[in-house]
PDB file of N, CA and C in Angstrom:
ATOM      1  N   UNK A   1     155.751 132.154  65.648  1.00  0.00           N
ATOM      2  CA  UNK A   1     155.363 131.687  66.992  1.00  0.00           C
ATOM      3  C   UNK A   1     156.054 132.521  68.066  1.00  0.00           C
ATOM      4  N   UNK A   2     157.810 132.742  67.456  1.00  0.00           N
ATOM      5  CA  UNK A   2     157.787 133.689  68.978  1.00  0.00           C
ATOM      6  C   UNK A   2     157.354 134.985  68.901  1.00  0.00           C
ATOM      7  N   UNK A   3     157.430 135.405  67.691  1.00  0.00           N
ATOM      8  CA  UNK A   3     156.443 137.188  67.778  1.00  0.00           C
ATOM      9  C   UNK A   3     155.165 137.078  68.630  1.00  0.00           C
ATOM     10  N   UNK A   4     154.188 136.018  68.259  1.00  0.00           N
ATOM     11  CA  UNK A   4     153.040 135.605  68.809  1.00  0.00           C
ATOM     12  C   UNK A   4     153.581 135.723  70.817  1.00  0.00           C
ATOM     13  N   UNK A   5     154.344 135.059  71.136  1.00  0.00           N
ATOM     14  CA  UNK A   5     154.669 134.806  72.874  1.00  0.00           C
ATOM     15  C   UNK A   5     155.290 136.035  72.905  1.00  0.00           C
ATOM     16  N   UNK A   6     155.958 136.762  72.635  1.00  0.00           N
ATOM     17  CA  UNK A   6     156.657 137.819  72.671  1.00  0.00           C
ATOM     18  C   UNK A   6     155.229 139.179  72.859  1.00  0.00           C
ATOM     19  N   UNK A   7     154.546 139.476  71.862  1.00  0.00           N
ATOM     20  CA  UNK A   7     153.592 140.211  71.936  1.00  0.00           C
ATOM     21  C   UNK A   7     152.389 140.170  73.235  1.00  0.00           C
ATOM     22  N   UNK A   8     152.045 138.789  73.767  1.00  0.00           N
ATOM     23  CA  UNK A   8     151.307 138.024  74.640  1.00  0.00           C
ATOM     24  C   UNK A   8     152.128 138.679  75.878  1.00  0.00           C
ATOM     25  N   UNK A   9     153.296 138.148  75.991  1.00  0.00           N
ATOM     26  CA  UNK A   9     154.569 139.054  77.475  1.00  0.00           C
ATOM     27  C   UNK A   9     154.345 140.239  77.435  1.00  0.00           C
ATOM     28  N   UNK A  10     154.031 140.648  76.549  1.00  0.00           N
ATOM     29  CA  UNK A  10     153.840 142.466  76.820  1.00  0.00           C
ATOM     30  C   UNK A  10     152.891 142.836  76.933  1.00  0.00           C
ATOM     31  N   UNK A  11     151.450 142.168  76.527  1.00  0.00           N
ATOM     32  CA  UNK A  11     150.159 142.569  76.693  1.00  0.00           C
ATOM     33  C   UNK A  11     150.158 141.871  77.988  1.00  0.00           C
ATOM     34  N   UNK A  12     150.642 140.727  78.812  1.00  0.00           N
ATOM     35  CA  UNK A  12     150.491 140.518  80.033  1.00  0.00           C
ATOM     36  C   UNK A  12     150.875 141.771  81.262  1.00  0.00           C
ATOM     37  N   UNK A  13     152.139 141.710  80.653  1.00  0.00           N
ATOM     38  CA  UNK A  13     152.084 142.826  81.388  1.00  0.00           C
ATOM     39  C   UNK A  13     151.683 144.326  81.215  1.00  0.00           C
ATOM     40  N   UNK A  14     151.585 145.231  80.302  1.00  0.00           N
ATOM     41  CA  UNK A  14     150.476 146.253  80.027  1.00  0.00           C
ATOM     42  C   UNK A  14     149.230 145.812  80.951  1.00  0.00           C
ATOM     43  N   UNK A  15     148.474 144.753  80.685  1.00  0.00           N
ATOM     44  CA  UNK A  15     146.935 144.479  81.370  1.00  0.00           C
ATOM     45  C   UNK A  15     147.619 144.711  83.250  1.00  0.00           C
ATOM     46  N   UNK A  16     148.591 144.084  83.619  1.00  0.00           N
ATOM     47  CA  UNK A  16     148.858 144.566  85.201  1.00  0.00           C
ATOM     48  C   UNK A  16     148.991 145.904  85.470  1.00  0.00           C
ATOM     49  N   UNK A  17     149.580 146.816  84.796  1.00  0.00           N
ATOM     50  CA  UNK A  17     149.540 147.967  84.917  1.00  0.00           C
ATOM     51  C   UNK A  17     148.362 148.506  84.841  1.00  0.00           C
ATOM     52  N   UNK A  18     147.541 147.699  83.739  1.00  0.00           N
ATOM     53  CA  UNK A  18     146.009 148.604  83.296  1.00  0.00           C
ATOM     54  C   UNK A  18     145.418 148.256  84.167  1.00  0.00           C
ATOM     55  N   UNK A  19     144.872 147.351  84.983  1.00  0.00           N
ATOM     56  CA  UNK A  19     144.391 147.073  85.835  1.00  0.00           C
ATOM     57  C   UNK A  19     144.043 147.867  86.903  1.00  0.00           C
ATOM     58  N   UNK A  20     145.001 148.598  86.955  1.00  0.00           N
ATOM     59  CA  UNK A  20     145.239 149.297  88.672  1.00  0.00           C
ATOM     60  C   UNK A  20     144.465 150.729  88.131  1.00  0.00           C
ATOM     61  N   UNK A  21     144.042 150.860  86.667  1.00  0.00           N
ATOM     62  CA  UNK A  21     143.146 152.152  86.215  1.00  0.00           C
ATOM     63  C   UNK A  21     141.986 151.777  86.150  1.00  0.00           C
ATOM     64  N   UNK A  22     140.857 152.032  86.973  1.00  0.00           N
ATOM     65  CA  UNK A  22     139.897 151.079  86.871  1.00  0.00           C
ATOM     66  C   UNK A  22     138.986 151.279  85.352  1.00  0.00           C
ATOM     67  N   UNK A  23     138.970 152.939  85.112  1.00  0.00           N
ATOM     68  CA  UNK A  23     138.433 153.254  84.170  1.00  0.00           C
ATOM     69  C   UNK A  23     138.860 152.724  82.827  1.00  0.00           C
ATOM     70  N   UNK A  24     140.220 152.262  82.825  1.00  0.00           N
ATOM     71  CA  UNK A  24     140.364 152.058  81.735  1.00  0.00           C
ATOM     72  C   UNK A  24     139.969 150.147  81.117  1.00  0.00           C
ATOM     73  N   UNK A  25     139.312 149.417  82.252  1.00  0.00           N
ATOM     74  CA  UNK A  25     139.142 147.959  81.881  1.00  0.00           C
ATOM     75  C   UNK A  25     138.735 147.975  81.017  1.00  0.00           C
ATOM     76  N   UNK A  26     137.277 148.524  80.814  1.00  0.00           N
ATOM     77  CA  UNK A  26     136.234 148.214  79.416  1.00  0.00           C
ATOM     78  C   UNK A  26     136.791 147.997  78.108  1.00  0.00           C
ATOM     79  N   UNK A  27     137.911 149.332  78.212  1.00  0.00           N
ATOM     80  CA  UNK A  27     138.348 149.420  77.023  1.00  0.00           C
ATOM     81  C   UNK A  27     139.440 148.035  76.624  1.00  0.00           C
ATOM     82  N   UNK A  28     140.180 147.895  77.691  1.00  0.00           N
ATOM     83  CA  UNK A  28     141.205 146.894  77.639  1.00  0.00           C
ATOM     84  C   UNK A  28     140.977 145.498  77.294  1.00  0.00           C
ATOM     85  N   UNK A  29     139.157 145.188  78.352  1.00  0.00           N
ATOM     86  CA  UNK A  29     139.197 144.177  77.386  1.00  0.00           C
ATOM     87  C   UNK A  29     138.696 144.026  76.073  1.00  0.00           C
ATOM     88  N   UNK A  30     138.282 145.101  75.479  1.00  0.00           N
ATOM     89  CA  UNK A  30     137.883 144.814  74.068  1.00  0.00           C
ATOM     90  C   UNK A  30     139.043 144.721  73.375  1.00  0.00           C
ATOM     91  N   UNK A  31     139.948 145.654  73.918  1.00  0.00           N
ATOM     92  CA  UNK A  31     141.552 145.386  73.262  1.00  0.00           C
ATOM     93  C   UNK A  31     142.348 143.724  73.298  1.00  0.00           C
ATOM     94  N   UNK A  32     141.942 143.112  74.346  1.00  0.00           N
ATOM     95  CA  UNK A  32     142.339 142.089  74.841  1.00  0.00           C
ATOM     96  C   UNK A  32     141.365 140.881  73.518  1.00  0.00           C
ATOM     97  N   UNK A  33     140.335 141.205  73.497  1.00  0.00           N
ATOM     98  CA  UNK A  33     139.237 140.509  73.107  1.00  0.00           C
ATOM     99  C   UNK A  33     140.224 140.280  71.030  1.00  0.00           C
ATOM    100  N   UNK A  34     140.098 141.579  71.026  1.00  0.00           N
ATOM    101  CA  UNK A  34     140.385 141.829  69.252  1.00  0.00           C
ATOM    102  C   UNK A  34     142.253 140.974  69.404  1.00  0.00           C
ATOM    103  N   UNK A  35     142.703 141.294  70.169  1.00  0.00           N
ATOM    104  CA  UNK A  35     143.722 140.283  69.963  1.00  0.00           C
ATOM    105  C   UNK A  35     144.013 139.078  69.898  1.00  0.00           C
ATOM    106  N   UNK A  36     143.514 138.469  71.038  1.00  0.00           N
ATOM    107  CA  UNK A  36     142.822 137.305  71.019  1.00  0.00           C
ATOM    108  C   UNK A  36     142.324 136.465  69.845  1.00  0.00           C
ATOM    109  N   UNK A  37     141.309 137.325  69.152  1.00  0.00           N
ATOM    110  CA  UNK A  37     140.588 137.105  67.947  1.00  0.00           C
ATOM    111  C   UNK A  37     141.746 136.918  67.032  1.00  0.00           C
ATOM    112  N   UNK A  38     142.445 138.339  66.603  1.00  0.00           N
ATOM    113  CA  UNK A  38     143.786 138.438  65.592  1.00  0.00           C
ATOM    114  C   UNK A  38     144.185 137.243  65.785  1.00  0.00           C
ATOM    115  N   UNK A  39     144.951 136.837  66.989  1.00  0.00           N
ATOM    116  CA  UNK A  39     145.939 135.604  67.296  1.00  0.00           C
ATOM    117  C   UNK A  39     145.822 134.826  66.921  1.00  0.00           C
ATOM    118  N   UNK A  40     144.449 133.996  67.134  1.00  0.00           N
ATOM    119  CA  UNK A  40     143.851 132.638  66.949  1.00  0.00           C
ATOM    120  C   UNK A  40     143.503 132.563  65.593  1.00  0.00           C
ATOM    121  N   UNK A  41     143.860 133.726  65.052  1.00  0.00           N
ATOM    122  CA  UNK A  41     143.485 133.663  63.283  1.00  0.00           C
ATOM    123  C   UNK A  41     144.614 133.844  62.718  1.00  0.00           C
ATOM    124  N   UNK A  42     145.607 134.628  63.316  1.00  0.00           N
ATOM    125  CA  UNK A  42     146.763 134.192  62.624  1.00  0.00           C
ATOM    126  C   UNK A  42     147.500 132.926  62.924  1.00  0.00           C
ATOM    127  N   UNK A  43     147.527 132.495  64.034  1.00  0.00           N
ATOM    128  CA  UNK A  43     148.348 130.901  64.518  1.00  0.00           C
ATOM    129  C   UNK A  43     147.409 129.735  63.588  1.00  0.00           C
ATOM    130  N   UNK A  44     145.942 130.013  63.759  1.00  0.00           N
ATOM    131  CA  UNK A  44     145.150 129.166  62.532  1.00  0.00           C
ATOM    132  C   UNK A  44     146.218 128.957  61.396  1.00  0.00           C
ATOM    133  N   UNK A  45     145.954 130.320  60.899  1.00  0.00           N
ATOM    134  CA  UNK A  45     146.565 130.858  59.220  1.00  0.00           C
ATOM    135  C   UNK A  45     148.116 129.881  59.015  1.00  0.00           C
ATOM    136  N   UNK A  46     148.435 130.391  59.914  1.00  0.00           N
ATOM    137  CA  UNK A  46     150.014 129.846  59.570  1.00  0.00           C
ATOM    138  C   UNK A  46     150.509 128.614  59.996  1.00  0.00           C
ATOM    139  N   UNK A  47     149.296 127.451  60.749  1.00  0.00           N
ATOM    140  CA  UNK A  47     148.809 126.205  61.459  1.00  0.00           C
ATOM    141  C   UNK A  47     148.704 125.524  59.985  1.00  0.00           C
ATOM    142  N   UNK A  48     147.760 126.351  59.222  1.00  0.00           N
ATOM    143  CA  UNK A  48     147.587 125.660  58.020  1.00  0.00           C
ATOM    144  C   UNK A  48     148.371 125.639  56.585  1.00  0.00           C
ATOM    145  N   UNK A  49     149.186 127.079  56.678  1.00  0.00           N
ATOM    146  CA  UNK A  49     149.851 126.804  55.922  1.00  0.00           C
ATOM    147  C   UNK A  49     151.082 125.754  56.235  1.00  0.00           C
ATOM    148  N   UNK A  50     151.546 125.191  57.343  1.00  0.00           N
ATOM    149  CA  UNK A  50     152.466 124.797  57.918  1.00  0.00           C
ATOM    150  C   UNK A  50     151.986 123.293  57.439  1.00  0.00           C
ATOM    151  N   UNK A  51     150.915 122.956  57.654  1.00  0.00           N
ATOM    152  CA  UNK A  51     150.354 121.601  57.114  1.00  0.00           C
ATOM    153  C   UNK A  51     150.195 121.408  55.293  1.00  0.00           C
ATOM    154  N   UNK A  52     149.979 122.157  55.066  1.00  0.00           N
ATOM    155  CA  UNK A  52     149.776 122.346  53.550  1.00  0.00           C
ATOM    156  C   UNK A  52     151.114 122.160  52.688  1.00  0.00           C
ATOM    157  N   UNK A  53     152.378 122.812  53.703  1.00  0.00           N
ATOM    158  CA  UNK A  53     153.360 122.574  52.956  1.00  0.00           C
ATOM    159  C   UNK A  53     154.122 121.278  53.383  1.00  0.00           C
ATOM    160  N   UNK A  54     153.576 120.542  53.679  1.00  0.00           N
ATOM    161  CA  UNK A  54     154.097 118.951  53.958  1.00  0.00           C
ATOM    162  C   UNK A  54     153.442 118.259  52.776  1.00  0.00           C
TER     163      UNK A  54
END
């Protein structure tokens, strides 16, 4: 969980910096998008193993 908030603080801030490149949004949010995705599949993943081992 804190790798997860830890990684999130740094892509927050990376995206403020990226921001101010206009060219580079498109790309950022697909970057933004696939993490997102990753995240919610790993916090799932380890949501369930966390229940499983009770």
């Amino acid at each position: 969980m804190v790798v997860v908030v830890g990684v999130l603080i740094i892509i927050n801030s990376l995206v403020i910096v990226e921001t101010q490149q206009l060219e580079h949004r498109l790309l950022l949010k697909q970057v933004l998008s696939m993490v997102i995705k990753i995240s919610t599949v790993y916090m799932s993943r380890s949501t369930n193993i966390w229940i499983n081992s009770w």
